[in-house]
Protein backbone atom coordinates (compact mmCIF):
# COMPACT_ATOMS: atom_id res chain seq x y z
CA UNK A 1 -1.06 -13.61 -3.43
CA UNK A 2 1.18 -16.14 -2.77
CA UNK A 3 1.42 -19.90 -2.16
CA UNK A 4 3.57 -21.19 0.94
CA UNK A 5 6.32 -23.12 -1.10
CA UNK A 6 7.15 -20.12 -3.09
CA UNK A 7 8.36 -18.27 0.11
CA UNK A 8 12.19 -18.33 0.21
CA UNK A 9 12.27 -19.98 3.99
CA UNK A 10 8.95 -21.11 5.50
CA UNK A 11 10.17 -20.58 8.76
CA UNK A 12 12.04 -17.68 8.80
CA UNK A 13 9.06 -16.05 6.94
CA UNK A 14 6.73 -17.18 9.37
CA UNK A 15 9.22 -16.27 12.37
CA UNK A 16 9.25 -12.25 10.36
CA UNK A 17 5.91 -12.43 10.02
CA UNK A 18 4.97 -12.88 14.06
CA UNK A 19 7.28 -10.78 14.97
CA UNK A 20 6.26 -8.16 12.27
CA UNK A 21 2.35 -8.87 14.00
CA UNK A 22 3.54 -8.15 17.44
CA UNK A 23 5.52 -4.92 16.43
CA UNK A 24 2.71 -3.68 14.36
CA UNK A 25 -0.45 -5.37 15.02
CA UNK A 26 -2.73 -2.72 14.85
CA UNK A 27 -1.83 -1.32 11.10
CA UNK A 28 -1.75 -5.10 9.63
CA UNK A 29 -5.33 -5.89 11.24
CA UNK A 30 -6.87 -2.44 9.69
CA UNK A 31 -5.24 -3.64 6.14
CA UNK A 32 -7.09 -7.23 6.44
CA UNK A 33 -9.90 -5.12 7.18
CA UNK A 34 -9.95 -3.38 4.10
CA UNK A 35 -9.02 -6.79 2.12
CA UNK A 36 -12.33 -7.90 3.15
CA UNK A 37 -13.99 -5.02 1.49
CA UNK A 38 -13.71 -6.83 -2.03
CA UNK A 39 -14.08 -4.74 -4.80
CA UNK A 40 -16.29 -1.62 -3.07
CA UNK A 41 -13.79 1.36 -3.03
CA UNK A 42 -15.33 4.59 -0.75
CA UNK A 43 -13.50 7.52 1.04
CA UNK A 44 -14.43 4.74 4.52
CA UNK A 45 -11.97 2.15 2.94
CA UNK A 46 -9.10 4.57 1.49
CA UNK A 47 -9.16 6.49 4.79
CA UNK A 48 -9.00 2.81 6.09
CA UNK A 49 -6.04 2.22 4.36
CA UNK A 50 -4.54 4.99 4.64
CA UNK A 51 -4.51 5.03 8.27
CA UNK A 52 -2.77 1.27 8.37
CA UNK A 53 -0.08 2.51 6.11
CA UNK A 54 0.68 5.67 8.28
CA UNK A 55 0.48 3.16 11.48
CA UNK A 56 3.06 0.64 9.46
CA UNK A 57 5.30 3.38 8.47
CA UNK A 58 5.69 5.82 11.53
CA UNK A 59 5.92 2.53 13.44
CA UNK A 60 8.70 0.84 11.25
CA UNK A 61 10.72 4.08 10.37
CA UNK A 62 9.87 6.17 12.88
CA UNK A 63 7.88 8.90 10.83
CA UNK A 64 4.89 8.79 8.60
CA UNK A 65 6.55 9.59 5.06
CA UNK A 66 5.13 7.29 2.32
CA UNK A 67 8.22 7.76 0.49
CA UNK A 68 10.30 5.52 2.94
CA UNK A 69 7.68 2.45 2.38
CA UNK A 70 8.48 3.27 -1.44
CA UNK A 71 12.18 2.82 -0.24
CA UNK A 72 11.79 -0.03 1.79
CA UNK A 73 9.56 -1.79 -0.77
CA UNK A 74 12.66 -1.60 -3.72
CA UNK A 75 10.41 -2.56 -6.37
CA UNK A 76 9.98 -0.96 -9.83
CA UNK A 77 7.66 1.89 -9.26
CA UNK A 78 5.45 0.74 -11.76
CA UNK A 79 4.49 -2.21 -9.95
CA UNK A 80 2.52 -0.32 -7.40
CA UNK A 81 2.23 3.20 -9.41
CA UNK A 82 3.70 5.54 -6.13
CA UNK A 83 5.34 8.16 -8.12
CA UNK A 84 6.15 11.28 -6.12
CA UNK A 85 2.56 12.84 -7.64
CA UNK A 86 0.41 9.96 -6.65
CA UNK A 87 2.01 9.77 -3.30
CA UNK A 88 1.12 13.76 -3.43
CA UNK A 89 -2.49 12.38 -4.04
CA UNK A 90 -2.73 9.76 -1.53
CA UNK A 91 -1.78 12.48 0.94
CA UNK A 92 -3.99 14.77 -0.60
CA UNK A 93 -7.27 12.21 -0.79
CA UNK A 94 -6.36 11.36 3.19
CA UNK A 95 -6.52 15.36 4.03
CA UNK A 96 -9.53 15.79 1.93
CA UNK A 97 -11.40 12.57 3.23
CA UNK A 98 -10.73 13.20 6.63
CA UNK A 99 -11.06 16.68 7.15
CA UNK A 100 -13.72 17.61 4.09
CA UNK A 101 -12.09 21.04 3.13
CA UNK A 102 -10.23 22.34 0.27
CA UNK A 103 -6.85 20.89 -0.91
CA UNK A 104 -4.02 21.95 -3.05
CA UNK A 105 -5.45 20.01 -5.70
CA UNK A 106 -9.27 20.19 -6.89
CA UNK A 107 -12.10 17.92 -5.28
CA UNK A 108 -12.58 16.27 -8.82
CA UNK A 109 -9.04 15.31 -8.91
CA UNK A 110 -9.20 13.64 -5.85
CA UNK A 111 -12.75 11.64 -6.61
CA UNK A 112 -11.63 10.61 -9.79
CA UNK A 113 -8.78 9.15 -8.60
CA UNK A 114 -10.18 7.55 -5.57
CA UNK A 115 -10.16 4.19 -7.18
CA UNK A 116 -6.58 4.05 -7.93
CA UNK A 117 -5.16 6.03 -5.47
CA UNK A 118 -6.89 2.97 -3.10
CA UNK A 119 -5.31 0.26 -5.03
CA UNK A 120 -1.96 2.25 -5.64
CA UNK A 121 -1.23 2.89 -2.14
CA UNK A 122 -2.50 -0.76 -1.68
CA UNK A 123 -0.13 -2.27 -4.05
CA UNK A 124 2.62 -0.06 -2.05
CA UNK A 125 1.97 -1.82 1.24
CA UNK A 126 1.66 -5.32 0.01
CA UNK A 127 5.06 -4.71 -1.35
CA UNK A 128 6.53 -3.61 2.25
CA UNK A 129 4.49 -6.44 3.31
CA UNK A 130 5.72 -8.98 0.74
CA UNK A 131 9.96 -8.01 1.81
CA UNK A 132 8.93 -8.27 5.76
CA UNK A 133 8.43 -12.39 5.14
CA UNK A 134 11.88 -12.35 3.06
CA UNK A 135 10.94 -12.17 -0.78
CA UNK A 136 13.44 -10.03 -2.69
CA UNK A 137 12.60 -7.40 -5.13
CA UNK A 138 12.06 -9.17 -8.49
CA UNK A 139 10.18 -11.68 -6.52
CA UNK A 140 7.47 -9.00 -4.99
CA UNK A 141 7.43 -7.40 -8.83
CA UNK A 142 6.56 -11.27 -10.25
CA UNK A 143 4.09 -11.82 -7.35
CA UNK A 144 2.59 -7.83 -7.65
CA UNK A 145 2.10 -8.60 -11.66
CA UNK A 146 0.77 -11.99 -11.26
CA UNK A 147 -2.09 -10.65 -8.45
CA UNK A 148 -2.98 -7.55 -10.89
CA UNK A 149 -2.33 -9.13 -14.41
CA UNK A 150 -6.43 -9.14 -14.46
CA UNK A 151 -6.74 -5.88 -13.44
CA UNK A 152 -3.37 -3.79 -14.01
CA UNK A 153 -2.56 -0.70 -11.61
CA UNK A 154 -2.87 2.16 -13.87
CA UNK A 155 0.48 4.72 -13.68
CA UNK A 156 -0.45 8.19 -12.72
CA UNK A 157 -0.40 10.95 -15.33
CA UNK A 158 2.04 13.13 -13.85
CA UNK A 159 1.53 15.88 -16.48
């Protein structure tokens, strides 16, 4: 994502980053975990996700509302695609995935999507993630477009 020299300060990054690991341990070890899953995307690794982000955010904030990671994050919505509807649809997909009953929206809506609700609410995280070790807005936008200029993250049709 990033190479070591383009960090603002080495060592205060690195000092952020332990302390970041010791505060919140659990949530960043689950997100590695679904790093390693490549390029397979199933309800297992969304619910994966999801579960790191919710552990991140109720940890760091103090609740579990995705829109204070959007917040916290600063970047241009676009670069990680978490407008109020696909946050909706992350919340919906988690509900869905976990639970296996009926949501507000349809079942097709939310397997459709799966693929880039995964790498939206991914995007969203590695944001938070990328501001914890010090970079500044613009930076995380640059690194977020470089890491998905091969792959964009599709906007969500909020029609």
């Amino acid at each position: 994502m990033f190479w070591a020299d383009e960090l603002p300060r080495l060592t205060s990054a690195l000092r952020r980053w332990w302390r970041l690991h010791a505060e919140v341990w659990p949530a960043l070890d689950l997100f590695a975990e679904q790093i390693t899953n490549g390029t397979t995307y199933s309800p297992a690794r969304f619910l994966t996700l999801y579960t790191a982000m919710e552990a991140y955010c109720r940890t760091r904030f103090g609740q579990s509302n995705f829109r204070r990671l959007r917040d916290y994050a600063g970047v241009d919505e676009a670069v990680h695609g978490c407008s109020n509807p696909a946050l909706a649809l992350i919340g919906a997909s988690r509900n869905y995935f976990a639970h296996l009953g009926p949501q507000h929206l349809s079942r097709e809506q939310i397997t459709d999507n799966l693929l880039e609700t995964t790498r939206r609410a991914h995007a969203l995280l590695q944001a938070c993630l990328l501001r914890e070790v010090g970079f500044g807005p613009r930076q995380v936008e640059r690194l977020l477009a470089r890491h998905h200029a091969n792959w964009p993250i599709v906007p969500m049709d909020d029609s």
